[in-house]
Protein backbone atom coordinates (compact mmCIF):
# COMPACT_ATOMS: atom_id res chain seq x y z
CA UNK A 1 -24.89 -156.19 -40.95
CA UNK A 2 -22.82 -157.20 -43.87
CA UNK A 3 -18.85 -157.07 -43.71
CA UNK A 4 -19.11 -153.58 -43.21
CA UNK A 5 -21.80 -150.91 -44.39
CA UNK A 6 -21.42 -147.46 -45.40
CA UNK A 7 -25.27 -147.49 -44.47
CA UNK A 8 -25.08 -148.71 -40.69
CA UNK A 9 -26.44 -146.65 -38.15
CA UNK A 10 -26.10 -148.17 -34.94
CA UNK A 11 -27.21 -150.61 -32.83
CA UNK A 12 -27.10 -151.34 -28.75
CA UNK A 13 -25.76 -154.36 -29.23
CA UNK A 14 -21.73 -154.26 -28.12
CA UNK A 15 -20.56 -157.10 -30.74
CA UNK A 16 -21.77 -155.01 -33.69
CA UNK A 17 -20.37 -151.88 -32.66
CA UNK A 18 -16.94 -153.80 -32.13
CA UNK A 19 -17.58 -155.45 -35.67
CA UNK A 20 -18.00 -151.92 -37.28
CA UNK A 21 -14.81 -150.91 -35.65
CA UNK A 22 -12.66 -153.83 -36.65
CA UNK A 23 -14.12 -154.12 -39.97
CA UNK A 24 -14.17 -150.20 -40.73
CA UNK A 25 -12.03 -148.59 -43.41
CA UNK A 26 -8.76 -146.46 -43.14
CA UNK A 27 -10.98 -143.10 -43.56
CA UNK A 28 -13.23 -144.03 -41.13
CA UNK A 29 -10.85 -145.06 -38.43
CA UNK A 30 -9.03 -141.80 -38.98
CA UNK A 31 -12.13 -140.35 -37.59
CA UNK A 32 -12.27 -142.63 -34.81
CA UNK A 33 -8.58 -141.55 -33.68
CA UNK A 34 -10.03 -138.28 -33.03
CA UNK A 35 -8.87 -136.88 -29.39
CA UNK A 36 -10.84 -134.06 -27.44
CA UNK A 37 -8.86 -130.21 -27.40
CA UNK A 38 -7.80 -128.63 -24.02
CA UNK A 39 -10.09 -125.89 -22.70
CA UNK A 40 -8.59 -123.19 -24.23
CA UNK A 41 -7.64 -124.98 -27.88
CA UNK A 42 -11.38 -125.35 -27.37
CA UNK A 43 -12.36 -121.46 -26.74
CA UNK A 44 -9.91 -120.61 -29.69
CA UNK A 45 -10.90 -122.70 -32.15
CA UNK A 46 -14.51 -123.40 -31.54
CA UNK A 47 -14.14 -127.66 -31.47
CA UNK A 48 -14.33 -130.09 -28.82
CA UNK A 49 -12.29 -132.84 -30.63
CA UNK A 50 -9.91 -132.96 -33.74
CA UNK A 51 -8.80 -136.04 -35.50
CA UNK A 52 -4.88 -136.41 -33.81
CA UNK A 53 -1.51 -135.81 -36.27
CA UNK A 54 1.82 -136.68 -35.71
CA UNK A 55 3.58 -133.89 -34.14
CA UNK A 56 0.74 -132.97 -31.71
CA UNK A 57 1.55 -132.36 -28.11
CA UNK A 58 -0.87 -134.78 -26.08
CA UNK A 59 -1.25 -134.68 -22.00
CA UNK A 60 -2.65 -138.39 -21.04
CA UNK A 61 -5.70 -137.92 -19.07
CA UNK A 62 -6.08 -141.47 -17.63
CA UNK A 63 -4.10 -144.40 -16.68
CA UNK A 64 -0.42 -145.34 -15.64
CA UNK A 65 1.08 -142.16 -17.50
CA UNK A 66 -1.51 -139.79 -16.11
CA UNK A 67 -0.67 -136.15 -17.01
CA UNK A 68 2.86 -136.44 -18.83
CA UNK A 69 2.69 -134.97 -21.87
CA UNK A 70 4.77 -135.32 -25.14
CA UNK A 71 4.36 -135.45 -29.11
CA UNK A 72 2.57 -137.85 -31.27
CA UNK A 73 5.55 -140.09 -32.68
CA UNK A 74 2.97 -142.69 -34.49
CA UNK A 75 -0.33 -143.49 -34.64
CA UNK A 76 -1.36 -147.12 -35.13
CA UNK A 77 -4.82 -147.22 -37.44
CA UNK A 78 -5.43 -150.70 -37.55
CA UNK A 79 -4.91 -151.13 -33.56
CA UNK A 80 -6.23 -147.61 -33.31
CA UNK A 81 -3.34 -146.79 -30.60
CA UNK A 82 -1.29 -143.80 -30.39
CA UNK A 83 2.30 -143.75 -29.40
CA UNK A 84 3.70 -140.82 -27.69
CA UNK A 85 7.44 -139.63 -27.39
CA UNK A 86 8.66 -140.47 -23.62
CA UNK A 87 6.05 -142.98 -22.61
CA UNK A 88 8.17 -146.07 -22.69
CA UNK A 89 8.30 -149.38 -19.97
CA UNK A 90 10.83 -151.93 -19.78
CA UNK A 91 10.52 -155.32 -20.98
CA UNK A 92 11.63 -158.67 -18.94
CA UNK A 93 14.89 -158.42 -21.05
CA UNK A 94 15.63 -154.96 -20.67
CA UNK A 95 14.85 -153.14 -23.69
CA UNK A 96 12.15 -149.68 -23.74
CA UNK A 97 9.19 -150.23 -25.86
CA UNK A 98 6.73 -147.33 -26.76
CA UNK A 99 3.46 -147.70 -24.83
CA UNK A 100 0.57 -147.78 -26.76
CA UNK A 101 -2.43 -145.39 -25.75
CA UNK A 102 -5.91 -145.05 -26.46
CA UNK A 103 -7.23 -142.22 -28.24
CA UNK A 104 -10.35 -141.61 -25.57
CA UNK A 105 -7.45 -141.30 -22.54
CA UNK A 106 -5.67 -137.74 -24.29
CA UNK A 107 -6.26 -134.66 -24.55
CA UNK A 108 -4.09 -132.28 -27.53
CA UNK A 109 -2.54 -129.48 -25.67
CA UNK A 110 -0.72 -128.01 -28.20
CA UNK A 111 -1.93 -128.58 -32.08
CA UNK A 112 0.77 -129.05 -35.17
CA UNK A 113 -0.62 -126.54 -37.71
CA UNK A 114 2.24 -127.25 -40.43
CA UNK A 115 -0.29 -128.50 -43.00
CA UNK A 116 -2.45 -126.16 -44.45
CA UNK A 117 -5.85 -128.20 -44.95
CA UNK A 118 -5.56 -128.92 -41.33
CA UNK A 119 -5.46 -124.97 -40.54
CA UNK A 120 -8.74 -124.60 -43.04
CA UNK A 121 -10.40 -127.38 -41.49
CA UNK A 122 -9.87 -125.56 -38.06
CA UNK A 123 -11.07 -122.61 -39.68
CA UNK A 124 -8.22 -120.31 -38.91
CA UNK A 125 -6.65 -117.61 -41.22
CA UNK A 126 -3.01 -116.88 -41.23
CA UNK A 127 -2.59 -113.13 -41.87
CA UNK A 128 1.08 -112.10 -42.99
CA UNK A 129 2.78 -109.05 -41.33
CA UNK A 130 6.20 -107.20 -42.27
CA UNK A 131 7.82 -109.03 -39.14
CA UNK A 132 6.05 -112.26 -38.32
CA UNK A 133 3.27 -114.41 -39.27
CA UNK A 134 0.47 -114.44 -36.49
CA UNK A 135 -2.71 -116.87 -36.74
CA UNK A 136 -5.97 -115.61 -35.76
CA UNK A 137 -9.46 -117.63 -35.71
CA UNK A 138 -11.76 -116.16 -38.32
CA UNK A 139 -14.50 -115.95 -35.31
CA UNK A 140 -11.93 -113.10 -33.48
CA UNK A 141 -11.29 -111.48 -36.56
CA UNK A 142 -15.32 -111.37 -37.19
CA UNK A 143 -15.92 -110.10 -33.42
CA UNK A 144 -13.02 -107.15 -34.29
CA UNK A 145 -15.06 -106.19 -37.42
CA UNK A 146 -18.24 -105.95 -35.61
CA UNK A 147 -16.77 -104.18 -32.85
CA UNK A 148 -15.35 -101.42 -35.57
């Protein structure tokens, strides 16, 4: 494997699958930052994992800060780390610093849907009432259609 290939497949062996992760590009470590939807994020919107955004609402799954929850403050693509609001320690000297977490060890609870190629990735349509704006997944409105 060259630097890094557009081509590569995969392989068993762990050094080249570390190699195409330190070596891979800024789209395709977005991709790798993805982080798996709760149970019912999952019903709703018909995904198991999304790629995370800042302003999501993560619950930590594994580790030291097992579920606490809080919102995506940054997200770190060349460490491929995600910092979360409230998930601080205390250094020798006194001072917080922000934890950093892996990806694989959240789980979104609670998805930021401010930007709109996010919502039609997700496949969701916002339909506008008088009052208030209400999101639906296309696959309800389909299954009210059919139902009619």
């Amino acid at each position: 494997m060259k630097f890094w290939s557009r081509f590569w497949n995969s392989s068993k062996n762990p050094g080249k699958q570390r190699k195409f992760v330190y070596h891979a590009p800024l789209h395709v470590r977005h991709k790798l930052v993805s982080v798996q939807l709760s149970k019912e994020l999952r019903a709703k919107y018909g995904k198991r994992n999304i790629s995370a955004r800042k302003g999501d609402e993560v619950e930590i799954t594994t580790g030291e800060f097992k579920k606490k929850t809080g919102k995506i403050r940054k997200i770190n693509l060349k460490k491929m780390k995600i910092y979360i609001d409230g998930i601080t320690r205390k250094k020798v000297e006194g001072t917080d610093i922000q934890v950093p977490i892996n990806p694989s060890n959240l789980k979104i609870v609670n998805l930021n849907l401010e930007d709109k190629k996010r919502v039609e990735k997700l496949g969701v349509k916002v339909v506008k009432n008088d009052t208030s704006k209400k999101i639906k997944s296309t696959k309800i409105l389909e299954d009210k259609q059919k139902g009619n």
